[in-house]
Protein backbone atom coordinates (compact mmCIF):
# COMPACT_ATOMS: atom_id res chain seq x y z
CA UNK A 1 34.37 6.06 15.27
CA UNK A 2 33.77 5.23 18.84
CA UNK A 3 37.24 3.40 18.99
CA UNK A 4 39.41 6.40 18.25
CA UNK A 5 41.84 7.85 21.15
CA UNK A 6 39.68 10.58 22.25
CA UNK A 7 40.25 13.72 23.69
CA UNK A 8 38.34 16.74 24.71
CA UNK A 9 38.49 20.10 23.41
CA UNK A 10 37.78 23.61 25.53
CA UNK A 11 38.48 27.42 24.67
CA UNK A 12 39.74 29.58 27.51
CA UNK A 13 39.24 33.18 26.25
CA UNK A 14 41.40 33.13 22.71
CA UNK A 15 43.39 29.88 23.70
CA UNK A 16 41.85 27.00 22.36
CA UNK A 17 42.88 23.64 25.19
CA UNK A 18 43.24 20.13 23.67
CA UNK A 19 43.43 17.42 26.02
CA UNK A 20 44.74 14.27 23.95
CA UNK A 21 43.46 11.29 25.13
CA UNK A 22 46.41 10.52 27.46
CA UNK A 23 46.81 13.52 28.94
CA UNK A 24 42.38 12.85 29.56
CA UNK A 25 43.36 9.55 30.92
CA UNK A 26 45.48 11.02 33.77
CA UNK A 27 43.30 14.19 34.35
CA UNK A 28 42.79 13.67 38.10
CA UNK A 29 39.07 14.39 39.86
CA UNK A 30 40.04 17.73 40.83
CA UNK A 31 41.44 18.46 37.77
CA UNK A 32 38.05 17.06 36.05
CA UNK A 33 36.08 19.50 38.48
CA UNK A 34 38.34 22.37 38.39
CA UNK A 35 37.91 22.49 34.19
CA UNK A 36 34.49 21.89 33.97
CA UNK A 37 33.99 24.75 36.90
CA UNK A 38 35.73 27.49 35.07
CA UNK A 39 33.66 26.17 31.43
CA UNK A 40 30.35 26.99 33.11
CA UNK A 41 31.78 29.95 34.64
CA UNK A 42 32.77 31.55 31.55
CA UNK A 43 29.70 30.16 29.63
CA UNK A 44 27.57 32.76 31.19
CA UNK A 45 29.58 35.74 30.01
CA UNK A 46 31.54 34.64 26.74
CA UNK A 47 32.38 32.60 23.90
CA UNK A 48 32.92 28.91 25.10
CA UNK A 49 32.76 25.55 23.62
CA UNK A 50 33.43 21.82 24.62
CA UNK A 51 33.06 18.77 23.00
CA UNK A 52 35.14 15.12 22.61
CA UNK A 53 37.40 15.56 19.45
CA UNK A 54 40.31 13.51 17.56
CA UNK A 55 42.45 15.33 15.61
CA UNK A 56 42.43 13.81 11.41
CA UNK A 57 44.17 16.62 9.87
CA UNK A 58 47.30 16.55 11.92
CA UNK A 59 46.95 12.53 12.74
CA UNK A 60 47.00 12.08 8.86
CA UNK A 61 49.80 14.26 8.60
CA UNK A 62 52.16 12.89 11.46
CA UNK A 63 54.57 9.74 11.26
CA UNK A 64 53.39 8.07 14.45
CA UNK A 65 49.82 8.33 14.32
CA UNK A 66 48.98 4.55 13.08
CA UNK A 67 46.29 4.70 10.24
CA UNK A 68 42.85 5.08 10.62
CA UNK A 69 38.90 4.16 9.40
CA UNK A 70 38.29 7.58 8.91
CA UNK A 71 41.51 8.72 6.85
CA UNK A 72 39.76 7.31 4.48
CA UNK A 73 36.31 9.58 4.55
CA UNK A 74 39.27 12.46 4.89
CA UNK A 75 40.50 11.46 1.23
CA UNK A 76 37.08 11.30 0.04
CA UNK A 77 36.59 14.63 0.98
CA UNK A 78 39.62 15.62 -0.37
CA UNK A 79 39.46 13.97 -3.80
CA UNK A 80 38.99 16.41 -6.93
CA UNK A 81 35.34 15.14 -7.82
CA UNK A 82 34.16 15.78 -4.51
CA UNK A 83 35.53 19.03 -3.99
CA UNK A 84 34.71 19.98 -7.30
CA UNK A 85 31.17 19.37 -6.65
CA UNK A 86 31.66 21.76 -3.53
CA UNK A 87 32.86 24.29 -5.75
CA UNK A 88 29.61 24.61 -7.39
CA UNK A 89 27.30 23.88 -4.69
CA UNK A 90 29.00 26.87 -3.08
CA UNK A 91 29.94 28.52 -5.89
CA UNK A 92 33.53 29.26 -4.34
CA UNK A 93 36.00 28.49 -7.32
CA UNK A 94 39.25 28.94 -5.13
CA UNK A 95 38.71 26.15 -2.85
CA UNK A 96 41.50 23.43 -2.81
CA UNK A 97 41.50 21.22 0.19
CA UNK A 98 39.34 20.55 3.40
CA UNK A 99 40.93 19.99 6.84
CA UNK A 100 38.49 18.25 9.04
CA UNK A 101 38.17 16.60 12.92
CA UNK A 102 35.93 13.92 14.59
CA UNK A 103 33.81 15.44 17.05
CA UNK A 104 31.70 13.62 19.38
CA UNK A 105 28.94 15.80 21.54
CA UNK A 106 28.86 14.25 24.46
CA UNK A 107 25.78 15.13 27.29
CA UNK A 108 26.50 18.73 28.06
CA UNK A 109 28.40 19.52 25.42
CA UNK A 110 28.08 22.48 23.37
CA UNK A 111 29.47 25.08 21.31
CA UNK A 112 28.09 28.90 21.62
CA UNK A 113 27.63 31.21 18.62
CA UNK A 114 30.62 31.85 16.33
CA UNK A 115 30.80 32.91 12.57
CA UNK A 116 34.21 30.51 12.09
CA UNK A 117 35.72 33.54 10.38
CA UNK A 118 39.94 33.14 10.00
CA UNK A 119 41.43 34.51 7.62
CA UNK A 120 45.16 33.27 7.82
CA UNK A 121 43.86 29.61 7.66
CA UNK A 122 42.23 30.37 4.46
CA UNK A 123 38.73 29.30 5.13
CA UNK A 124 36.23 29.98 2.93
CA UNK A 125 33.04 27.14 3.85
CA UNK A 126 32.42 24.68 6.71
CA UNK A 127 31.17 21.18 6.64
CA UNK A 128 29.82 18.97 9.26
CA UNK A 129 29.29 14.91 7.77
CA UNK A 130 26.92 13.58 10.57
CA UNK A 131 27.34 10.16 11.99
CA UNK A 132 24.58 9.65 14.66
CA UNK A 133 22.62 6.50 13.35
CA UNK A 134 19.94 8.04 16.01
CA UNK A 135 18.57 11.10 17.14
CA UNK A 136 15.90 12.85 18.56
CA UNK A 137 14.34 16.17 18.23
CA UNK A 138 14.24 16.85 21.82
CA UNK A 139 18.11 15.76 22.24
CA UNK A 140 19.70 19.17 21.71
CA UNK A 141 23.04 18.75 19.38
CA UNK A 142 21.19 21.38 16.65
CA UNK A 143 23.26 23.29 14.52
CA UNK A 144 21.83 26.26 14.71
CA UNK A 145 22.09 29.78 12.64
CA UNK A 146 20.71 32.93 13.62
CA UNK A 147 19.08 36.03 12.36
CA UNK A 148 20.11 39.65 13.43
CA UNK A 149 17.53 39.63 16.56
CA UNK A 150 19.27 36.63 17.37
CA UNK A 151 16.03 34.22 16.29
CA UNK A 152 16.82 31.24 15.23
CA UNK A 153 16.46 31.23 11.54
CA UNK A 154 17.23 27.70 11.01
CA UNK A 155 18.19 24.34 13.38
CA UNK A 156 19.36 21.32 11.87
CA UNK A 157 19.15 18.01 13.07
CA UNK A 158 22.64 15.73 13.05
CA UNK A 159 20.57 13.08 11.09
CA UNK A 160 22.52 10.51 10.05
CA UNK A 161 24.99 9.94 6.56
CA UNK A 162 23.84 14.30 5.91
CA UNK A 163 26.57 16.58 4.99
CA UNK A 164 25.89 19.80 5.82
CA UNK A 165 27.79 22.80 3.96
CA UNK A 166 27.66 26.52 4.82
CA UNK A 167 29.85 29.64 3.71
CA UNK A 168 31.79 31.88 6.13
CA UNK A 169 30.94 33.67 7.95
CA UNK A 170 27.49 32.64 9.15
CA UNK A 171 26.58 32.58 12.68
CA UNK A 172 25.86 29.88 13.59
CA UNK A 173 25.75 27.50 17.03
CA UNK A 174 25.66 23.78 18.16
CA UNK A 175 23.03 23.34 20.96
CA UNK A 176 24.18 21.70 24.38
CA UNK A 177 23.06 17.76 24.13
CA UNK A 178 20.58 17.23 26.69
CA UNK A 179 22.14 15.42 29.74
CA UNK A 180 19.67 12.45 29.65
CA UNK A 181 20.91 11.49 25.84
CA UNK A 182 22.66 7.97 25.90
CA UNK A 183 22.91 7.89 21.98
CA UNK A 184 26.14 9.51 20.02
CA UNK A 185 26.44 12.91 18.16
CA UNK A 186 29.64 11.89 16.38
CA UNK A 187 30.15 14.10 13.14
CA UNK A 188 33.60 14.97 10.81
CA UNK A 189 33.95 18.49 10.83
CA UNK A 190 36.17 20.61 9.46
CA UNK A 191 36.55 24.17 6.84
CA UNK A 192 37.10 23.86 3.04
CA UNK A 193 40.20 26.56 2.14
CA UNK A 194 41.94 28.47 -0.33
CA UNK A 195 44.94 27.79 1.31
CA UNK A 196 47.95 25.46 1.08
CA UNK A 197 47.35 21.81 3.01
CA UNK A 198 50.29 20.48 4.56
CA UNK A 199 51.01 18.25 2.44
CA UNK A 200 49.31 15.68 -0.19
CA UNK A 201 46.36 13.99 0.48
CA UNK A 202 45.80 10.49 -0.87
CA UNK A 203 46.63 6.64 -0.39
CA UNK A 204 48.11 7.50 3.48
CA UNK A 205 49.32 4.40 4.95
């Protein structure tokens, strides 16, 4: 996963910023500064998330995105056994397709508590496939859900080749990764829906 185009993805308020990996390669210092200033400003106060990302549901679906490893784990996902088996694991009958993304925490990264609630795209249970072949307890990079006194009710760690599943909404959180980590919290994330994919999923070339 580490040789996809990367890009990195912020929130500002209700607008959601994606930086594609060429517009990232010719984001100047200031630029660089300026973004990462008004994250940590708005951290303190609201809602805010960052984290390295590459788009698979709307790479699979476009003409010009060449093929990738991981279009493949996105038809896996997608195939009728295993979303059947998500079905009753979840016990949510109406699901019919997951979108998903490659996300890579990198040191600092984090995303704050959210319940991933949206109801016009259909979503009805997230999923997070972990990828880190290491990681440590003391890392950060948790997901995290919470009780109503805020107490974290459970953590889990992104230990590697785990899939974890939860219904919406849950809140729920992904620590920041500590800023001495050198390893990789690289996961494919995504929502399972009731709603209509783009298109069919299957044999993409």
């Amino acid at each position: 996963m580490k040789a996809l185009p990367w890009g990195i993805v912020f929130n500002e308020g209700n607008h959601v910023h994606q930086l594609h990996a060429d517009r990232l390669d010719n984001l100047s210092n200031d630029e660089a500064t300026r973004m990462m200033m008004g994250i940590r400003e708005r951290a303190r106060t609201q809602y805010q998330f960052i984290y390295a990302f590459y788009p698979v549901l709307n790479a699979y679906f476009s003409e010009h995105a060449p093929r990738q490893g991981i279009f493949d784990f996105y038809e896996l996902i997608n195939s009728e056994p295993v979303l059947e088996t998500i079905r009753q694991v979840t016990g949510l009958e109406n699901i019919r397709w997951a979108d998903g993304q490659a996300t890579w925490f990198k040191q600092g990264h984090f995303l704050k508590a959210h319940t991933d609630e949206m109801h016009m795209e259909g979503r009805l249970a997230a999923y997070v496939f972990n990828m880190s072949p290491v990681w440590e307890r003391d890392w950060g990079g948790f997901l995290q859900f919470f009780d109503r006194d805020d107490n974290i009710e459970a953590a889990f760690k992104p230990s590697f080749n785990t899939l974890n599943i939860f219904t919406i909404p849950q809140l729920h959180s992904v620590s920041m990764v500590s800023t001495y980590v050198t390893e990789r919290r690289m996961a494919v994330t995504g929502w399972f829906r009731c709603d209509d994919p783009p298109g069919p999923i299957g044999n993409r070339r």
